[in-house]
PDB file of N, CA and C in Angstrom:
ATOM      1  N   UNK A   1       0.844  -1.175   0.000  1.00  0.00           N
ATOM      2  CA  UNK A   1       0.000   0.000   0.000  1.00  0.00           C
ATOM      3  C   UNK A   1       0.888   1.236   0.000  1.00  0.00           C
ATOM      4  N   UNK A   2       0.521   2.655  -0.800  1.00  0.00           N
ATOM      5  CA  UNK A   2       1.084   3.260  -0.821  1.00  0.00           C
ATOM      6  C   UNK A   2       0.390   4.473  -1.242  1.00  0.00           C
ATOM      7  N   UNK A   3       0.591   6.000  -0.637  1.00  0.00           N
ATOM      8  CA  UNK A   3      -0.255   7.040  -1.166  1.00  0.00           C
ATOM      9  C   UNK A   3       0.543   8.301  -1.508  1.00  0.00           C
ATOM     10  N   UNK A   4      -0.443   9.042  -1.863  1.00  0.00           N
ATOM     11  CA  UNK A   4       0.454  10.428  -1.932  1.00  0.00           C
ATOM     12  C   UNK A   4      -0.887  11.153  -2.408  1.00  0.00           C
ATOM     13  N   UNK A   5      -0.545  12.353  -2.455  1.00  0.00           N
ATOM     14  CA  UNK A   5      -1.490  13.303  -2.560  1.00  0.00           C
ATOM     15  C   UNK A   5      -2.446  13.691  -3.787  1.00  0.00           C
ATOM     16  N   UNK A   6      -3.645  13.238  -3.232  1.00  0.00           N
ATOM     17  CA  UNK A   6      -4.841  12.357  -4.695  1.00  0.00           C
ATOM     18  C   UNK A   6      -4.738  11.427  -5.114  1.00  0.00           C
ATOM     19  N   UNK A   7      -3.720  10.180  -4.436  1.00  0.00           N
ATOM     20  CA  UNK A   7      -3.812   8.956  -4.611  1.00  0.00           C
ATOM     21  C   UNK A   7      -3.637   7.983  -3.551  1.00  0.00           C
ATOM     22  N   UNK A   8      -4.228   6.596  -3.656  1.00  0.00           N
ATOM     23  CA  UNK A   8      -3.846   5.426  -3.068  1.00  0.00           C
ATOM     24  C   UNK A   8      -3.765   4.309  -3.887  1.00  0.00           C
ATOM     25  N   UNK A   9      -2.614   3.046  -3.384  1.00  0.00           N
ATOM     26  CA  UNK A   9      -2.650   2.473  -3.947  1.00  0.00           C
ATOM     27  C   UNK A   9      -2.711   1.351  -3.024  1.00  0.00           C
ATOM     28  N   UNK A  10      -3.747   0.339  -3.418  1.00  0.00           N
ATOM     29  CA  UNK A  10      -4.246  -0.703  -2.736  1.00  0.00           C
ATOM     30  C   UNK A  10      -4.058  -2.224  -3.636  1.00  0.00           C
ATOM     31  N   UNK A  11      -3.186  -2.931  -3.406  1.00  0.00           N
ATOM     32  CA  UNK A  11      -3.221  -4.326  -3.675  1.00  0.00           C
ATOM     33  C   UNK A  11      -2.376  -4.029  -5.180  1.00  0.00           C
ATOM     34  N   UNK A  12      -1.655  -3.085  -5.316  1.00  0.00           N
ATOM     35  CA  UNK A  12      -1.207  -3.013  -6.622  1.00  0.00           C
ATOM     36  C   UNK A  12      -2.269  -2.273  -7.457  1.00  0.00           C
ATOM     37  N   UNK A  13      -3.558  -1.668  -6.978  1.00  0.00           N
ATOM     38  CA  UNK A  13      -4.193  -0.898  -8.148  1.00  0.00           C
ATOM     39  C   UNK A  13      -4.177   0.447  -7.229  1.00  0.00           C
ATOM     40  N   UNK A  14      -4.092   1.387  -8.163  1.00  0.00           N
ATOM     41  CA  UNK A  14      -3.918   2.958  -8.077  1.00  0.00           C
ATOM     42  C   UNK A  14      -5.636   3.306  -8.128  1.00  0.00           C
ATOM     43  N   UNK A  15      -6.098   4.287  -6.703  1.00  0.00           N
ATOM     44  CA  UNK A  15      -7.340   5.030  -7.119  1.00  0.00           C
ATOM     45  C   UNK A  15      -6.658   6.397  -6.935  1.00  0.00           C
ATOM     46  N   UNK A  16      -7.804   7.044  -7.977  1.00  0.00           N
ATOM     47  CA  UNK A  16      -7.525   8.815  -7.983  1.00  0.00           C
ATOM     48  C   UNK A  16      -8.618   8.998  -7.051  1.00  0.00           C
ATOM     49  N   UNK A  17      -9.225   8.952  -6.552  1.00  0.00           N
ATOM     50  CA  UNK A  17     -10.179   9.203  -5.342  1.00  0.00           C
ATOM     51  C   UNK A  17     -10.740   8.701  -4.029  1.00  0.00           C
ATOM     52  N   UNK A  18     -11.116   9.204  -3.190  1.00  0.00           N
ATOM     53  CA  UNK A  18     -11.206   8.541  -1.770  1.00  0.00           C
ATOM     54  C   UNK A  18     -11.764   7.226  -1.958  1.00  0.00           C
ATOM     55  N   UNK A  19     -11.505   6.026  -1.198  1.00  0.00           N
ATOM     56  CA  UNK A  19     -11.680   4.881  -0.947  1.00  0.00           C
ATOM     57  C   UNK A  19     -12.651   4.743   0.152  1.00  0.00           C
ATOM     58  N   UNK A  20     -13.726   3.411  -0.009  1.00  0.00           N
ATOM     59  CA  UNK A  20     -13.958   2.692   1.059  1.00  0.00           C
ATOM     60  C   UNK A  20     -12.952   1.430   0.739  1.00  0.00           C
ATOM     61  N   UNK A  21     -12.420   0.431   1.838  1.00  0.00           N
ATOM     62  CA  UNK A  21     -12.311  -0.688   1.870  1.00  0.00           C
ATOM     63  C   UNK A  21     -13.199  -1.450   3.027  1.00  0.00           C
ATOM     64  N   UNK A  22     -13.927  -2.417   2.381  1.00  0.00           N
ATOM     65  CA  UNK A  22     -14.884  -3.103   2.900  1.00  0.00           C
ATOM     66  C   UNK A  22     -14.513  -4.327   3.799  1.00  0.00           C
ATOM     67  N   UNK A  23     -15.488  -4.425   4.910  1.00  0.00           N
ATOM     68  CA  UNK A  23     -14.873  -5.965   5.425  1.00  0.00           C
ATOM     69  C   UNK A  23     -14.869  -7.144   4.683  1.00  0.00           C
ATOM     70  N   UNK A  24     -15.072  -7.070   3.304  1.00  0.00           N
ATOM     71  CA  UNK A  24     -14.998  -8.587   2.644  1.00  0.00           C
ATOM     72  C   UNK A  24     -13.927  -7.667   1.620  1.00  0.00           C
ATOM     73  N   UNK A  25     -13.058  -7.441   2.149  1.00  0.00           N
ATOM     74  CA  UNK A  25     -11.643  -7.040   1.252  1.00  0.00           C
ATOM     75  C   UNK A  25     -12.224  -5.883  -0.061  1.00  0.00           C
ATOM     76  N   UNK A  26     -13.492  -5.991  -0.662  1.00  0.00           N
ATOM     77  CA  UNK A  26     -13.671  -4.856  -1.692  1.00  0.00           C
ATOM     78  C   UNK A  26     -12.989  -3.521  -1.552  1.00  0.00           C
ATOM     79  N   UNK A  27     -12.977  -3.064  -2.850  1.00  0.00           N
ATOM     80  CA  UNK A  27     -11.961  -1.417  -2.563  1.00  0.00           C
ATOM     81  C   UNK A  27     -13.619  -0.691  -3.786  1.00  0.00           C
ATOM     82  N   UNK A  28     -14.577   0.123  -3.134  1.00  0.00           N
ATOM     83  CA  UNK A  28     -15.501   1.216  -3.788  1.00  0.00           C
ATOM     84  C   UNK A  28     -14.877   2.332  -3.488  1.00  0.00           C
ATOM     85  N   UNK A  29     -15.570   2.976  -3.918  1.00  0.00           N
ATOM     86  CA  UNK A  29     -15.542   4.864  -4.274  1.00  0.00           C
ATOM     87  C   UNK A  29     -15.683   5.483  -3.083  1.00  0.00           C
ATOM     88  N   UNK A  30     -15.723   5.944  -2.508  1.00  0.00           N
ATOM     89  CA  UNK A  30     -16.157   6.866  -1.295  1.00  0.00           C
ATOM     90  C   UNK A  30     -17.338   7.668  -1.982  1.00  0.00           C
ATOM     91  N   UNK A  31     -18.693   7.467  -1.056  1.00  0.00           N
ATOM     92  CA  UNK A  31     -19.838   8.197  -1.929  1.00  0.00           C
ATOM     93  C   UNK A  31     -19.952   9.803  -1.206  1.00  0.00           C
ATOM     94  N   UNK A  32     -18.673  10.384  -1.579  1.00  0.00           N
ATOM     95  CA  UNK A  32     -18.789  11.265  -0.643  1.00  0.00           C
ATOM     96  C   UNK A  32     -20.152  12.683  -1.021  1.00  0.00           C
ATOM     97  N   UNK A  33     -20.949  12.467  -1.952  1.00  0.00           N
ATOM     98  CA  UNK A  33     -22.002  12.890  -2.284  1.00  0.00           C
ATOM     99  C   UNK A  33     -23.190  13.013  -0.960  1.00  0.00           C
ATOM    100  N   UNK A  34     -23.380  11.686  -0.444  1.00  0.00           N
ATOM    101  CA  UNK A  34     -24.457  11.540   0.963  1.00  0.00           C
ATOM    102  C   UNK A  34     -23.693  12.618   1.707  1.00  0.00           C
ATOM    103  N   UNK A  35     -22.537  13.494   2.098  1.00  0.00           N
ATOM    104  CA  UNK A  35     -22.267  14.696   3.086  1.00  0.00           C
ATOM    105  C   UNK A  35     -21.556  15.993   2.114  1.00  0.00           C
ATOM    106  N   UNK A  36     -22.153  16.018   1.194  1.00  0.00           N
ATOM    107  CA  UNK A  36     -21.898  17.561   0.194  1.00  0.00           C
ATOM    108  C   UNK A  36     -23.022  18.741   0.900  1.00  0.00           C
ATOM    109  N   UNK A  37     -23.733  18.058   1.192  1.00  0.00           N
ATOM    110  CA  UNK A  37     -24.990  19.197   2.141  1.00  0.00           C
ATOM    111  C   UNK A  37     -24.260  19.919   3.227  1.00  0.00           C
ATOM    112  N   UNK A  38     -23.059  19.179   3.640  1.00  0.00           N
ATOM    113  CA  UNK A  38     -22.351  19.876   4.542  1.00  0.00           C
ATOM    114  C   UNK A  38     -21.127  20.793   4.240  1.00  0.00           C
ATOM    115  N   UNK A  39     -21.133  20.325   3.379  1.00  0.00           N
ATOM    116  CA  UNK A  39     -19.890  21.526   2.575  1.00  0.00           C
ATOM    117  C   UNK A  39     -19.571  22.449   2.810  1.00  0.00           C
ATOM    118  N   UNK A  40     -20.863  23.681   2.885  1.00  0.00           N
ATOM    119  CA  UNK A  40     -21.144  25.111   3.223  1.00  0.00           C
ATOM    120  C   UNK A  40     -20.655  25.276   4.804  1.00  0.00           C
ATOM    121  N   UNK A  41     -20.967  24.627   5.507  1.00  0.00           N
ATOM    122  CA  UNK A  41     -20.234  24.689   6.904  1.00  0.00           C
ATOM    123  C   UNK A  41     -19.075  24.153   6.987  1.00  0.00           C
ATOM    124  N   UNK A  42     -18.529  23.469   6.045  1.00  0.00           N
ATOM    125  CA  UNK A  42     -16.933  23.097   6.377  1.00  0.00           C
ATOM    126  C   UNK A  42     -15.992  23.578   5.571  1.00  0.00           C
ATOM    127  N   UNK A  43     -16.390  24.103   4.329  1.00  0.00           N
ATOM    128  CA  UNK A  43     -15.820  24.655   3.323  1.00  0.00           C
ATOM    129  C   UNK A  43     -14.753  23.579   2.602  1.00  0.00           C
ATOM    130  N   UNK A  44     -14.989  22.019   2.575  1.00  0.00           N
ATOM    131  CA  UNK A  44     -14.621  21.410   2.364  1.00  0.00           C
ATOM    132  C   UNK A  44     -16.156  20.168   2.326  1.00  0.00           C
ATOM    133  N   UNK A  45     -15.713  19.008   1.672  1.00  0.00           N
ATOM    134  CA  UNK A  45     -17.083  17.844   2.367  1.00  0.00           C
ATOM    135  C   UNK A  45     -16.488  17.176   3.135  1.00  0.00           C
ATOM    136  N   UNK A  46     -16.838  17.142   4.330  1.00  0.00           N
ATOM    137  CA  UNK A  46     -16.666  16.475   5.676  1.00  0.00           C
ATOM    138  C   UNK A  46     -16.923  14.972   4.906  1.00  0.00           C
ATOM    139  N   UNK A  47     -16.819  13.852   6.183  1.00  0.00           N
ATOM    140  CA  UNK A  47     -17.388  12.763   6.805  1.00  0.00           C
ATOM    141  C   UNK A  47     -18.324  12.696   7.513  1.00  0.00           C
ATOM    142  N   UNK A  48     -19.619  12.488   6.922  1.00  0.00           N
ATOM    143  CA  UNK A  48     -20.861  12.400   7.569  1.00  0.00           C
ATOM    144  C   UNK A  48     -21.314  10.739   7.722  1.00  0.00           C
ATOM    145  N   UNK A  49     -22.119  11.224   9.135  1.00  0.00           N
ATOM    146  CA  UNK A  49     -22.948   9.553   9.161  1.00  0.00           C
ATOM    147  C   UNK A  49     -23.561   9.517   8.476  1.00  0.00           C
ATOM    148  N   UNK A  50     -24.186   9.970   7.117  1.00  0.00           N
ATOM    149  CA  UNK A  50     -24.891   9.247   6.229  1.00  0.00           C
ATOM    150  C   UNK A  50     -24.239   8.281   5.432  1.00  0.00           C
ATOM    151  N   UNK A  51     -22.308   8.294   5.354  1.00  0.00           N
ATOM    152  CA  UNK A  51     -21.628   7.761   4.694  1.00  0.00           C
ATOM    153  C   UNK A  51     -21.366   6.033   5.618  1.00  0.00           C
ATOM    154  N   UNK A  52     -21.603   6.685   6.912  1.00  0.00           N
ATOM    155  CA  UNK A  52     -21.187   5.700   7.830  1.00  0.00           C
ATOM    156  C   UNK A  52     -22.630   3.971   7.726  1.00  0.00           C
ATOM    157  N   UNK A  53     -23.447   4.806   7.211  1.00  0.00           N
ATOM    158  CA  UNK A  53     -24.544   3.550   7.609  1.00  0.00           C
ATOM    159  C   UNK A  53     -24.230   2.188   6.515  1.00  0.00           C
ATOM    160  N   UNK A  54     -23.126   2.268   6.204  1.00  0.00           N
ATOM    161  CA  UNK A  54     -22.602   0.481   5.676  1.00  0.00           C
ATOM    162  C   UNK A  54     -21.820  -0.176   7.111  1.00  0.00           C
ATOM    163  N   UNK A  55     -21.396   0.341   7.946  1.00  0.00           N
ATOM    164  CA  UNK A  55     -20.766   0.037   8.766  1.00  0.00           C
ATOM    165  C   UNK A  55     -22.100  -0.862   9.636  1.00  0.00           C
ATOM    166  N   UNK A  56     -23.170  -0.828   9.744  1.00  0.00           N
ATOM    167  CA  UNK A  56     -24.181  -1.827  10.559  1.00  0.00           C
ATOM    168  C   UNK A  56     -24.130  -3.398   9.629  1.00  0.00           C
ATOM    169  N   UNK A  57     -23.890  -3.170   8.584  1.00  0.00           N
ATOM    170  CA  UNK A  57     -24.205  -4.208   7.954  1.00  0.00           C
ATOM    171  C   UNK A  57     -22.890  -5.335   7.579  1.00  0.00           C
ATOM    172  N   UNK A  58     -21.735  -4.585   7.885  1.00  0.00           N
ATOM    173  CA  UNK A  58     -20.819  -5.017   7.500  1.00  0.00           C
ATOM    174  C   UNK A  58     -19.807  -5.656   8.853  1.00  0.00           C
ATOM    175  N   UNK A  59     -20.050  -4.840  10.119  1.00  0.00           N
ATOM    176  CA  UNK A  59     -20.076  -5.429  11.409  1.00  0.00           C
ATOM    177  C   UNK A  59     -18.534  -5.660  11.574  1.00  0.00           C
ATOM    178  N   UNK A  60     -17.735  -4.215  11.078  1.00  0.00           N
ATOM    179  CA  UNK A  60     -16.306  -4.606  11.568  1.00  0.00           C
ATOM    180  C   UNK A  60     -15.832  -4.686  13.022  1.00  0.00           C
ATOM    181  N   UNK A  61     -14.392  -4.892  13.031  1.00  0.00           N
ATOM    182  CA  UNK A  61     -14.215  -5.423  14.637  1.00  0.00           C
ATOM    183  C   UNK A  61     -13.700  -3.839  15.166  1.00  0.00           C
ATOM    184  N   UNK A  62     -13.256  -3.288  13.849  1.00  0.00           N
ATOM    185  CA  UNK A  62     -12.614  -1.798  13.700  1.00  0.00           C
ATOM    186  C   UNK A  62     -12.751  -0.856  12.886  1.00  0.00           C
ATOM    187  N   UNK A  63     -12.793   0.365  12.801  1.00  0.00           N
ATOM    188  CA  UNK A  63     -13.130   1.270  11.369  1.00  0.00           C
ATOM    189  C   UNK A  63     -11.796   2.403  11.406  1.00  0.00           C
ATOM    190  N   UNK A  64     -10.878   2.383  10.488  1.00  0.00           N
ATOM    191  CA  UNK A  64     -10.138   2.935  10.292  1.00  0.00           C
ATOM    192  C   UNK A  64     -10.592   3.917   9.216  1.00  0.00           C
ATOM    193  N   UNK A  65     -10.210   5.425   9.650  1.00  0.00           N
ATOM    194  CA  UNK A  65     -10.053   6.679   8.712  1.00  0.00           C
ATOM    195  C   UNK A  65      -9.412   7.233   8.873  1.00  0.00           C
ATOM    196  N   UNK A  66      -8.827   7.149   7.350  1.00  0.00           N
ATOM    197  CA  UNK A  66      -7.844   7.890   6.701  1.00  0.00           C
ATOM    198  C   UNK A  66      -7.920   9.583   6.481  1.00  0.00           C
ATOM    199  N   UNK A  67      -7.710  10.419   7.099  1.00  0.00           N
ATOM    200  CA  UNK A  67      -8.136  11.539   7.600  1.00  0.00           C
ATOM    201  C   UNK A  67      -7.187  12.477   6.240  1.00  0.00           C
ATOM    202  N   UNK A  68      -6.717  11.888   5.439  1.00  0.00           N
ATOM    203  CA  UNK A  68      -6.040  12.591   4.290  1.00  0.00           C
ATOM    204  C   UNK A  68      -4.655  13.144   4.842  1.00  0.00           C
ATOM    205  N   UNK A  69      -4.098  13.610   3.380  1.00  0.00           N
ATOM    206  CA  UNK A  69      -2.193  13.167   3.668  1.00  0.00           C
ATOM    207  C   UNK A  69      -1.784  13.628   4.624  1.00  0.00           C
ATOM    208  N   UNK A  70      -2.733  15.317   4.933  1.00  0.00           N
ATOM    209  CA  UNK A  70      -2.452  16.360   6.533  1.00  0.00           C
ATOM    210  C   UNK A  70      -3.094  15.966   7.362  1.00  0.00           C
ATOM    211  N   UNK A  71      -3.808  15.176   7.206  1.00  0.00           N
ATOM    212  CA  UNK A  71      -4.995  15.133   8.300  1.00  0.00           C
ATOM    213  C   UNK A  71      -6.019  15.528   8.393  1.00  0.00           C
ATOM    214  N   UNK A  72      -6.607  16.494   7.233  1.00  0.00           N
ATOM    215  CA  UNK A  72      -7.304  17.415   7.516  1.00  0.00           C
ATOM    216  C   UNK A  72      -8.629  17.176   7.002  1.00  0.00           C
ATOM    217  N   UNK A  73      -9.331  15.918   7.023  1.00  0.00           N
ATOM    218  CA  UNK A  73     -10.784  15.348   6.729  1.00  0.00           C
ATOM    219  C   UNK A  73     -11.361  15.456   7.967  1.00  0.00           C
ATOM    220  N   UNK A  74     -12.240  16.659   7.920  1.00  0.00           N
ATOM    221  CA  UNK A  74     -13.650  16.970   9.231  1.00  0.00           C
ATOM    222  C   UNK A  74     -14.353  15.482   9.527  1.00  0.00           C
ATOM    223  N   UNK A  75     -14.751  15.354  10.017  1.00  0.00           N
ATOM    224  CA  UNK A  75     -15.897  14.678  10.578  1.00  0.00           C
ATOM    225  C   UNK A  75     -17.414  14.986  11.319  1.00  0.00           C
ATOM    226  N   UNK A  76     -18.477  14.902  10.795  1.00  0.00           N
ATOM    227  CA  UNK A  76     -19.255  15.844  11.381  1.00  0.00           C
ATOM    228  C   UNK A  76     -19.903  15.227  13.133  1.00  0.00           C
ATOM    229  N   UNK A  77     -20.234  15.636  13.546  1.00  0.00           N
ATOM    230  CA  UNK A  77     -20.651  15.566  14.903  1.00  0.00           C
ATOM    231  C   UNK A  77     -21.812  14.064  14.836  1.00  0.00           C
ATOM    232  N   UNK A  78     -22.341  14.338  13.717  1.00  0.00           N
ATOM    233  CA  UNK A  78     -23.090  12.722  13.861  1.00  0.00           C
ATOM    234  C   UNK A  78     -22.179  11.694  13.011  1.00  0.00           C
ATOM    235  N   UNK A  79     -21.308  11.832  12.400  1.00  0.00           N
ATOM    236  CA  UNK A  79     -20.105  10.584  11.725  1.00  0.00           C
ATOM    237  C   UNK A  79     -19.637  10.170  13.672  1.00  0.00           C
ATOM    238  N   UNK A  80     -19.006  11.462  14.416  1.00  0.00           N
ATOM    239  CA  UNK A  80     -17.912  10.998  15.476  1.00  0.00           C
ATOM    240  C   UNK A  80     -19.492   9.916  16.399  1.00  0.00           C
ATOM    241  N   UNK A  81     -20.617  10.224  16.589  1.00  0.00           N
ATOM    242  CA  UNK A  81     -21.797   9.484  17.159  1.00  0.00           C
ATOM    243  C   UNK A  81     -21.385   7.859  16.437  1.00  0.00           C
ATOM    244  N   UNK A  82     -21.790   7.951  15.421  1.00  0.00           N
ATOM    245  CA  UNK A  82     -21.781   6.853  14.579  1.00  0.00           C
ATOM    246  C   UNK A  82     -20.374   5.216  15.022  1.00  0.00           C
ATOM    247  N   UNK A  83     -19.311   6.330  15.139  1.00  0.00           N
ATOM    248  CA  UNK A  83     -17.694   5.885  15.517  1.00  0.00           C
ATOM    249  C   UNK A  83     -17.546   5.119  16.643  1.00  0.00           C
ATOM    250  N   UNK A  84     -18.740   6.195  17.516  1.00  0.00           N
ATOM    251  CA  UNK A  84     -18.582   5.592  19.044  1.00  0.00           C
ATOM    252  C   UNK A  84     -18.851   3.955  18.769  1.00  0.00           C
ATOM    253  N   UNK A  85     -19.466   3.829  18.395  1.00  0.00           N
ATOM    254  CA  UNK A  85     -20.009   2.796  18.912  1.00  0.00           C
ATOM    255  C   UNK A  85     -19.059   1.207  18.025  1.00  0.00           C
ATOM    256  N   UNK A  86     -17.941   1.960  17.539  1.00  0.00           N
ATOM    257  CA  UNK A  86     -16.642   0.949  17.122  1.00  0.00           C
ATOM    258  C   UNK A  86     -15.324   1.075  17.533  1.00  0.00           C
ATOM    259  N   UNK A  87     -14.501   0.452  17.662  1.00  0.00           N
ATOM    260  CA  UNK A  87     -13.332   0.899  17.649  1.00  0.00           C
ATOM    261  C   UNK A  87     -12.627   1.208  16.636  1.00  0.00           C
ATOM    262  N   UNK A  88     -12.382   2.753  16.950  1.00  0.00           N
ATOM    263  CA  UNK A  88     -11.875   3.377  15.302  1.00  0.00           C
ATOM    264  C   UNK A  88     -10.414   3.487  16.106  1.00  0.00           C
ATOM    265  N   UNK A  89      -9.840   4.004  14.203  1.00  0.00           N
ATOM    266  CA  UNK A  89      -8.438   4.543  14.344  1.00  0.00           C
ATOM    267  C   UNK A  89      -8.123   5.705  13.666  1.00  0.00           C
ATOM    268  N   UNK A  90      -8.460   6.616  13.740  1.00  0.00           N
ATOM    269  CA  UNK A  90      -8.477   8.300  13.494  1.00  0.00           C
ATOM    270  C   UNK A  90      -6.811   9.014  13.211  1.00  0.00           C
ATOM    271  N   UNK A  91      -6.093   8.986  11.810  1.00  0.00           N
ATOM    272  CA  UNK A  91      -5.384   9.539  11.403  1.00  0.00           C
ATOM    273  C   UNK A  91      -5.132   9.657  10.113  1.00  0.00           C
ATOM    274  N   UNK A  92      -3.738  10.562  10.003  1.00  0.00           N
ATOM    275  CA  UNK A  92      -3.870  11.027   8.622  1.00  0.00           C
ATOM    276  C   UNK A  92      -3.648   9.559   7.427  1.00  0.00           C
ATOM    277  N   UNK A  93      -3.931   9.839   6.656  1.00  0.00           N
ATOM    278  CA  UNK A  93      -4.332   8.458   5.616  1.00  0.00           C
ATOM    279  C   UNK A  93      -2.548   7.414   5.347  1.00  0.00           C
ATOM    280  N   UNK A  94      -1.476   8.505   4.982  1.00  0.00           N
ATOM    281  CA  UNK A  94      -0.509   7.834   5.010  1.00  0.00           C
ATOM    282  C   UNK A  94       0.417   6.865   6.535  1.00  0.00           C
ATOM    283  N   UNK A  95      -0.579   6.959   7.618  1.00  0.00           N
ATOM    284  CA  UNK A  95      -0.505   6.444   8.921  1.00  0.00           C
ATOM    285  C   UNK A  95      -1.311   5.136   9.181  1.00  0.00           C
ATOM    286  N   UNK A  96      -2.427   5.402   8.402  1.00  0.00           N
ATOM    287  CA  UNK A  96      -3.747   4.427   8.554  1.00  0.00           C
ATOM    288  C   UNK A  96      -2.836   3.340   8.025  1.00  0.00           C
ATOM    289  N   UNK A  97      -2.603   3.424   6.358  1.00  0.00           N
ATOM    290  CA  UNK A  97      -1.840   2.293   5.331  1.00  0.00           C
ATOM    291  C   UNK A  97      -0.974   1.442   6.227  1.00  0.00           C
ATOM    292  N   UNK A  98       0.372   2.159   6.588  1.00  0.00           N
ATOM    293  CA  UNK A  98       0.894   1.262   7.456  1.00  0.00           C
ATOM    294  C   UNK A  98       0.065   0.421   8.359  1.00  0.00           C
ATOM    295  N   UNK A  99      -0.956   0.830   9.369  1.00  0.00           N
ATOM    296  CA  UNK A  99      -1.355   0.011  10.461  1.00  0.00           C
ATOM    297  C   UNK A  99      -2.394  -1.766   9.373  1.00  0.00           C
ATOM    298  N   UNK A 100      -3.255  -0.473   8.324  1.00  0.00           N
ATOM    299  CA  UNK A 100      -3.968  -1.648   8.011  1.00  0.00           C
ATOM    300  C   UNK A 100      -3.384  -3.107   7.631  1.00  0.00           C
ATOM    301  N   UNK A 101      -2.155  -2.499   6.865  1.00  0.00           N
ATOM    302  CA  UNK A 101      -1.418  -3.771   6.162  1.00  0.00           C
ATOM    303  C   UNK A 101      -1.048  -5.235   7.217  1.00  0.00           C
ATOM    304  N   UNK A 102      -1.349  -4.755   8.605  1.00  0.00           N
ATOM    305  CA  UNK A 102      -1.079  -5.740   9.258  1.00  0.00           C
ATOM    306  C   UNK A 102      -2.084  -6.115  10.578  1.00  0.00           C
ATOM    307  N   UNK A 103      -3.120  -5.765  10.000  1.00  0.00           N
ATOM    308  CA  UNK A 103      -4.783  -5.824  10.774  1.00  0.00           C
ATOM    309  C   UNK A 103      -5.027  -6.909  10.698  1.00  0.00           C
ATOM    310  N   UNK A 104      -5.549  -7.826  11.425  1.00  0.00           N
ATOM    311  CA  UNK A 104      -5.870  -8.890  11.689  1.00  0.00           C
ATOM    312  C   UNK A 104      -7.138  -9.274  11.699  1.00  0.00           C
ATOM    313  N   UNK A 105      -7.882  -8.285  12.557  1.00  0.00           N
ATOM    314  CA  UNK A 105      -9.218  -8.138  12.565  1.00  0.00           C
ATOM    315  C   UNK A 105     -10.322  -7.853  11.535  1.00  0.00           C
ATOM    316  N   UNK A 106     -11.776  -7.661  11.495  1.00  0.00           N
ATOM    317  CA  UNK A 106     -12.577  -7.399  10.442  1.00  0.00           C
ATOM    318  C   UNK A 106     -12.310  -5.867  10.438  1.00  0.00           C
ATOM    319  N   UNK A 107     -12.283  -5.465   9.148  1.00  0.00           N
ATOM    320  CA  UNK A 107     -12.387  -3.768   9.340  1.00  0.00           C
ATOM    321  C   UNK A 107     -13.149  -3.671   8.362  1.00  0.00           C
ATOM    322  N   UNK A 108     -13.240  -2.395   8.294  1.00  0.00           N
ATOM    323  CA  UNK A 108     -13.740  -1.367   7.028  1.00  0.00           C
ATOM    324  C   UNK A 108     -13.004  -0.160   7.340  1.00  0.00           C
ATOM    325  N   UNK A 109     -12.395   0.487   6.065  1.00  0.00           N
ATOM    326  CA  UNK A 109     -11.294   1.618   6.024  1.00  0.00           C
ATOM    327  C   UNK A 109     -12.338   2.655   4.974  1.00  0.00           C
ATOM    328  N   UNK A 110     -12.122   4.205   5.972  1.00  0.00           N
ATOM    329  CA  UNK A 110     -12.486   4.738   4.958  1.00  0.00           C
ATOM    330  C   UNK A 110     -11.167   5.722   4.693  1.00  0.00           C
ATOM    331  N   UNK A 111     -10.679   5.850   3.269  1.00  0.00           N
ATOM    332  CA  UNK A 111      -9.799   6.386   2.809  1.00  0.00           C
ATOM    333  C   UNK A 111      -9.562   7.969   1.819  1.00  0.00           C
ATOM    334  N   UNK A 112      -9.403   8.851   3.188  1.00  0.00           N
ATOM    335  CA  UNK A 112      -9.537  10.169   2.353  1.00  0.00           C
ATOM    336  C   UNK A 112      -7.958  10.610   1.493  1.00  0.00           C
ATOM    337  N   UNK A 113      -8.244  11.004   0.239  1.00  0.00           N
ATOM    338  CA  UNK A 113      -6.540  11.015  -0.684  1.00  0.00           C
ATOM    339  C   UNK A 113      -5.893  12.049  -0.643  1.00  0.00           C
ATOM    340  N   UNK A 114      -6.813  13.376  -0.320  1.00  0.00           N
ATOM    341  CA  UNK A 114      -6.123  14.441  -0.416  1.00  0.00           C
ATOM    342  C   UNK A 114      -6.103  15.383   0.558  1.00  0.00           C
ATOM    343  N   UNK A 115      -6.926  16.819   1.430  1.00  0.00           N
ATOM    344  CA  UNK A 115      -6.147  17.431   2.788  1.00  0.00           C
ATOM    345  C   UNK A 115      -6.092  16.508   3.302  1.00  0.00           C
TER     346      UNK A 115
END
């Protein structure tokens, strides 16, 4: 795994845009569309719990986010609600990579590429 700024690269394939990785190993899109309503208050699109509601169904042991290369992916006040109730790992995205590569447990990663 490997990133840099507007990219990740997962399993040997390159995405130009934020990642989910799923607990059955899948790599989707980040639908970061469900928290664009929040935009105007962050001046950026946050991480909203509307993005979070795959996480009931998917029942990781952990949820890692990739908070982008600075760190600087918001989270809105109902995403951090949502969190509670897993054990997350909250840093910047080129920090996350290292830890995931040697996760043991079920996860789901969400992967922001760029602040």
């Amino acid at each position: 795994m490997d990133t840099g700024f507007g990219w990740v690269e997962i399993r040997g394939e390159r995405f130009d845009h934020d990642i989910i990785l799923h607990a059955d190993k899948r790599v989707t899109k980040r639908k970061k569309k469900k928290s664009r309503d929040y935009k105007g208050m962050y001046g950026h699109t946050p991480l909203s719990e509307h993005e979070l509601e795959l996480l009931d169904a998917e029942e990781p042991e952990v949820v890692f986010v990739g908070t982008g290369q600075y760190g600087d992916l918001t989270l809105t006040p109902g995403a951090k609600q949502v969190l509670s109730r897993y054990s997350v790992v909250l840093r910047p995205t080129p920090e996350i990579l290292g830890e995931i590569e040697h996760e043991q447990r079920r996860f789901v990663a969400v992967i922001h590429v760029t602040c």
